[in-house]
Protein backbone atom coordinates (compact mmCIF):
# COMPACT_ATOMS: atom_id res chain seq x y z
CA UNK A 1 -10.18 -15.30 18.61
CA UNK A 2 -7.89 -15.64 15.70
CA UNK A 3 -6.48 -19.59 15.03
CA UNK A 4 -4.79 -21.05 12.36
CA UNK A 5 -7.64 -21.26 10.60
CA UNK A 6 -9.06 -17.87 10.74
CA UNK A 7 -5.97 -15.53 10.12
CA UNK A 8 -6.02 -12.05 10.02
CA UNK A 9 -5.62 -10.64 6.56
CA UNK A 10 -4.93 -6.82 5.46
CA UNK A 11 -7.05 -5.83 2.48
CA UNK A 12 -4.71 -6.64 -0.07
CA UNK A 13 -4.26 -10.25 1.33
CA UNK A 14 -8.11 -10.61 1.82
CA UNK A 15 -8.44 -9.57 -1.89
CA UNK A 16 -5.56 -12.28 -2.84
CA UNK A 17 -7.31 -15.01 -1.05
CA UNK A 18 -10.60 -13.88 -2.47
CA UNK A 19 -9.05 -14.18 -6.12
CA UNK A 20 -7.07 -17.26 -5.01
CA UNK A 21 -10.45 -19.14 -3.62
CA UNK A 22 -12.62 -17.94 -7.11
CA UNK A 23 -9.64 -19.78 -8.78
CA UNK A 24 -9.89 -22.65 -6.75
CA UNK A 25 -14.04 -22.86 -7.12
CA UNK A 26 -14.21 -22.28 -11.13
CA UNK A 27 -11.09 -25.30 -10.77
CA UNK A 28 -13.70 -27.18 -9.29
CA UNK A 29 -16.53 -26.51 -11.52
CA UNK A 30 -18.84 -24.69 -8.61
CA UNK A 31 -21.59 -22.25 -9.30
CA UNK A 32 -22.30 -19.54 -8.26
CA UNK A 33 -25.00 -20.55 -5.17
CA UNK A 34 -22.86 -23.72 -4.76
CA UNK A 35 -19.37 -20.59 -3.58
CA UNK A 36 -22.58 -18.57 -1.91
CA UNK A 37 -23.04 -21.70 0.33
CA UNK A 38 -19.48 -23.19 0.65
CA UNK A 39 -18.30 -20.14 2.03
CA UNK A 40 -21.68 -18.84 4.19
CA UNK A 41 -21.84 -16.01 2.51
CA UNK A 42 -23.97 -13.78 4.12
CA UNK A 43 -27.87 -13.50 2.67
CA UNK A 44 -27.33 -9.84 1.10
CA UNK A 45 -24.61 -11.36 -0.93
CA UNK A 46 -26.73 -13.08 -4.11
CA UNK A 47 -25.85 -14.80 -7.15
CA UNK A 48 -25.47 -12.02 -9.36
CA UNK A 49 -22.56 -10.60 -7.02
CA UNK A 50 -20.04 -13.55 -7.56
CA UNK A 51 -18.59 -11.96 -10.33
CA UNK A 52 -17.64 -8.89 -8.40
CA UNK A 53 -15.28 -11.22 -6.59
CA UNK A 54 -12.98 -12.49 -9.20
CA UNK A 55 -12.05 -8.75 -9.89
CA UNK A 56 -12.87 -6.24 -7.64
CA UNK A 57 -14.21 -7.11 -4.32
CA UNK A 58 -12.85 -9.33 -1.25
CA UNK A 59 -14.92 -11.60 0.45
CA UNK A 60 -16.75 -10.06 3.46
CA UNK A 61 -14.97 -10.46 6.70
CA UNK A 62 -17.23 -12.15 8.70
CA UNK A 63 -16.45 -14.94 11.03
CA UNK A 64 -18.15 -17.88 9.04
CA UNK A 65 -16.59 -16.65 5.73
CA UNK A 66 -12.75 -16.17 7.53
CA UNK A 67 -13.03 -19.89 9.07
CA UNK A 68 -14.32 -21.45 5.83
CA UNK A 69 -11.33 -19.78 3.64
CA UNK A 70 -8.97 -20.98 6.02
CA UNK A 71 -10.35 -24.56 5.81
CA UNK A 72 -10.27 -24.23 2.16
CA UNK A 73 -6.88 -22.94 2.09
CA UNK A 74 -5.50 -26.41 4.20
CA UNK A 75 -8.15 -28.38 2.04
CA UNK A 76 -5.69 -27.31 -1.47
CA UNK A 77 -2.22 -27.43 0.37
CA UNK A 78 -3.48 -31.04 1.65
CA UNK A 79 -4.05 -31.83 -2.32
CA UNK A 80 -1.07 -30.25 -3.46
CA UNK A 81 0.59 -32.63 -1.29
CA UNK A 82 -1.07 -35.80 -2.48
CA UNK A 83 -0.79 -34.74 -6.29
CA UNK A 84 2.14 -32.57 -6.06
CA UNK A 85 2.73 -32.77 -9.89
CA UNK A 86 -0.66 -33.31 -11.48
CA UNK A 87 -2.72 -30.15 -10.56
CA UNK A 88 -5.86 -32.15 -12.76
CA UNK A 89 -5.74 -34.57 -9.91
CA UNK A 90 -6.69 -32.64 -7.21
CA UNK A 91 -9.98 -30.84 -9.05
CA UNK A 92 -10.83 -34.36 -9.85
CA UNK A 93 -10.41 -36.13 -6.27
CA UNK A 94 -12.83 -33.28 -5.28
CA UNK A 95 -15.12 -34.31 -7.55
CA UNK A 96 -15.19 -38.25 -7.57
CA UNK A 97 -17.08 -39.92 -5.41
CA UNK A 98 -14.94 -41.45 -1.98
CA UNK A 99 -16.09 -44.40 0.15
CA UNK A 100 -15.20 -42.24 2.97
CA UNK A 101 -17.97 -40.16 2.50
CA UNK A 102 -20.28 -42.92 1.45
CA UNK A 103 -19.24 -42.21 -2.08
CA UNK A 104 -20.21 -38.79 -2.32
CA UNK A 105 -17.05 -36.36 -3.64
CA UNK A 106 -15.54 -34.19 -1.30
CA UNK A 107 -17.06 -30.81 -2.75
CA UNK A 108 -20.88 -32.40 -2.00
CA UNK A 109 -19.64 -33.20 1.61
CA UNK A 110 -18.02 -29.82 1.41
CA UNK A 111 -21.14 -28.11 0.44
CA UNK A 112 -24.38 -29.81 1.69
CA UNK A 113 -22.75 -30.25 5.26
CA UNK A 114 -21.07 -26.88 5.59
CA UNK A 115 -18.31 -26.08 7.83
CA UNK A 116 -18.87 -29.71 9.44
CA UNK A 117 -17.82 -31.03 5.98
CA UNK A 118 -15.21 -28.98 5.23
CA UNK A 119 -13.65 -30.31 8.59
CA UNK A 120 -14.14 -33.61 7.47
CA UNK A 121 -12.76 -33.28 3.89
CA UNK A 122 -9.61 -31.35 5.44
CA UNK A 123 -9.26 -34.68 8.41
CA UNK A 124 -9.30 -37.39 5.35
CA UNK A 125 -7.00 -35.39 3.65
CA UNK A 126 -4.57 -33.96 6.57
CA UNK A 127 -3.86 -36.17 9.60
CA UNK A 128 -2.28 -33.92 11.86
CA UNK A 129 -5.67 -31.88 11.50
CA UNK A 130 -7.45 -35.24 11.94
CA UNK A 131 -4.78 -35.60 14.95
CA UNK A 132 -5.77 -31.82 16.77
CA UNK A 133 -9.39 -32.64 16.14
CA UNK A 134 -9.50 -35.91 18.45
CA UNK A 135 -7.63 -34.73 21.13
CA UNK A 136 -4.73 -37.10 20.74
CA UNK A 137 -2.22 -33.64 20.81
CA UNK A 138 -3.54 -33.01 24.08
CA UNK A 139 -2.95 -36.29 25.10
CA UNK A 140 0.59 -36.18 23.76
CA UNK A 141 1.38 -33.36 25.10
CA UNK A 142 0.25 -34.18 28.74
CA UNK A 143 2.47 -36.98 28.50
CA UNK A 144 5.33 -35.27 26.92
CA UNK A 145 4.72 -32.20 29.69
């Protein structure tokens, strides 16, 4: 089942977004096993192999790996809304700690909870996520309907 966050990508786009996400973890400051287990990379991916990424390979298509790219994809076009001129701003919010996540920052929710983080990162920062996640559409649109 393809949704809006797991879109289906050719190999050229799944090689952008591959390049585009290394970008966005080395903005961020992440390791190597910190991108293995942001994006669930699978086991026979290790350490050594993140390199391959920033040039010459595309992140496996897997299920896990598709839905975590297209959280982290909503996660940066959330922050390029809240800091639309100060790209600095948006590695640092990620990494300052936030009383919404009992003052952890957003990439240690993002990484130590998995996917469940990610979703929560991507509802503090985007309400009409937030919005789809509680239900409240459905209830809108009953009554709209």
């Amino acid at each position: 089942m393809t949704t809006a966050l797991t879109p289906v990508l050719n190999p050229e786009e799944r090689l952008a977004a591959t390049r585009h996400v290394m970008a966005l973890c080395h903005d961020w400051g992440l390791g190597a096993s910190d991108i293995l287990t942001l994006l669930a990379l699978p086991d026979s991916v290790k350490p050594r192999h993140i390199p391959r990424f920033v040039e010459q390979e595309a992140f496996p298509d897997e299920v896990a790996v598709n839905r975590r790219l297209g959280y982290l994809a909503r996660i940066e076009h959330a922050l390029g809304t809240y800091f639309p001129r100060n790209p600095e701003m948006r590695a640092l919010w990620v990494k300052r700690g936030n009383r919404k996540f009992g003052r952890r920052p957003p990439i240690t929710v993002m990484i130590e909870d998995g996917e469940t983080g990610l979703a929560a990162v991507l509802a503090h920062l985007d309400c009409t996520f937030a919005w789809d996640q509680t239900g409240s559409r459905t209830e809108y649109d009953e009554r709209k309907g």
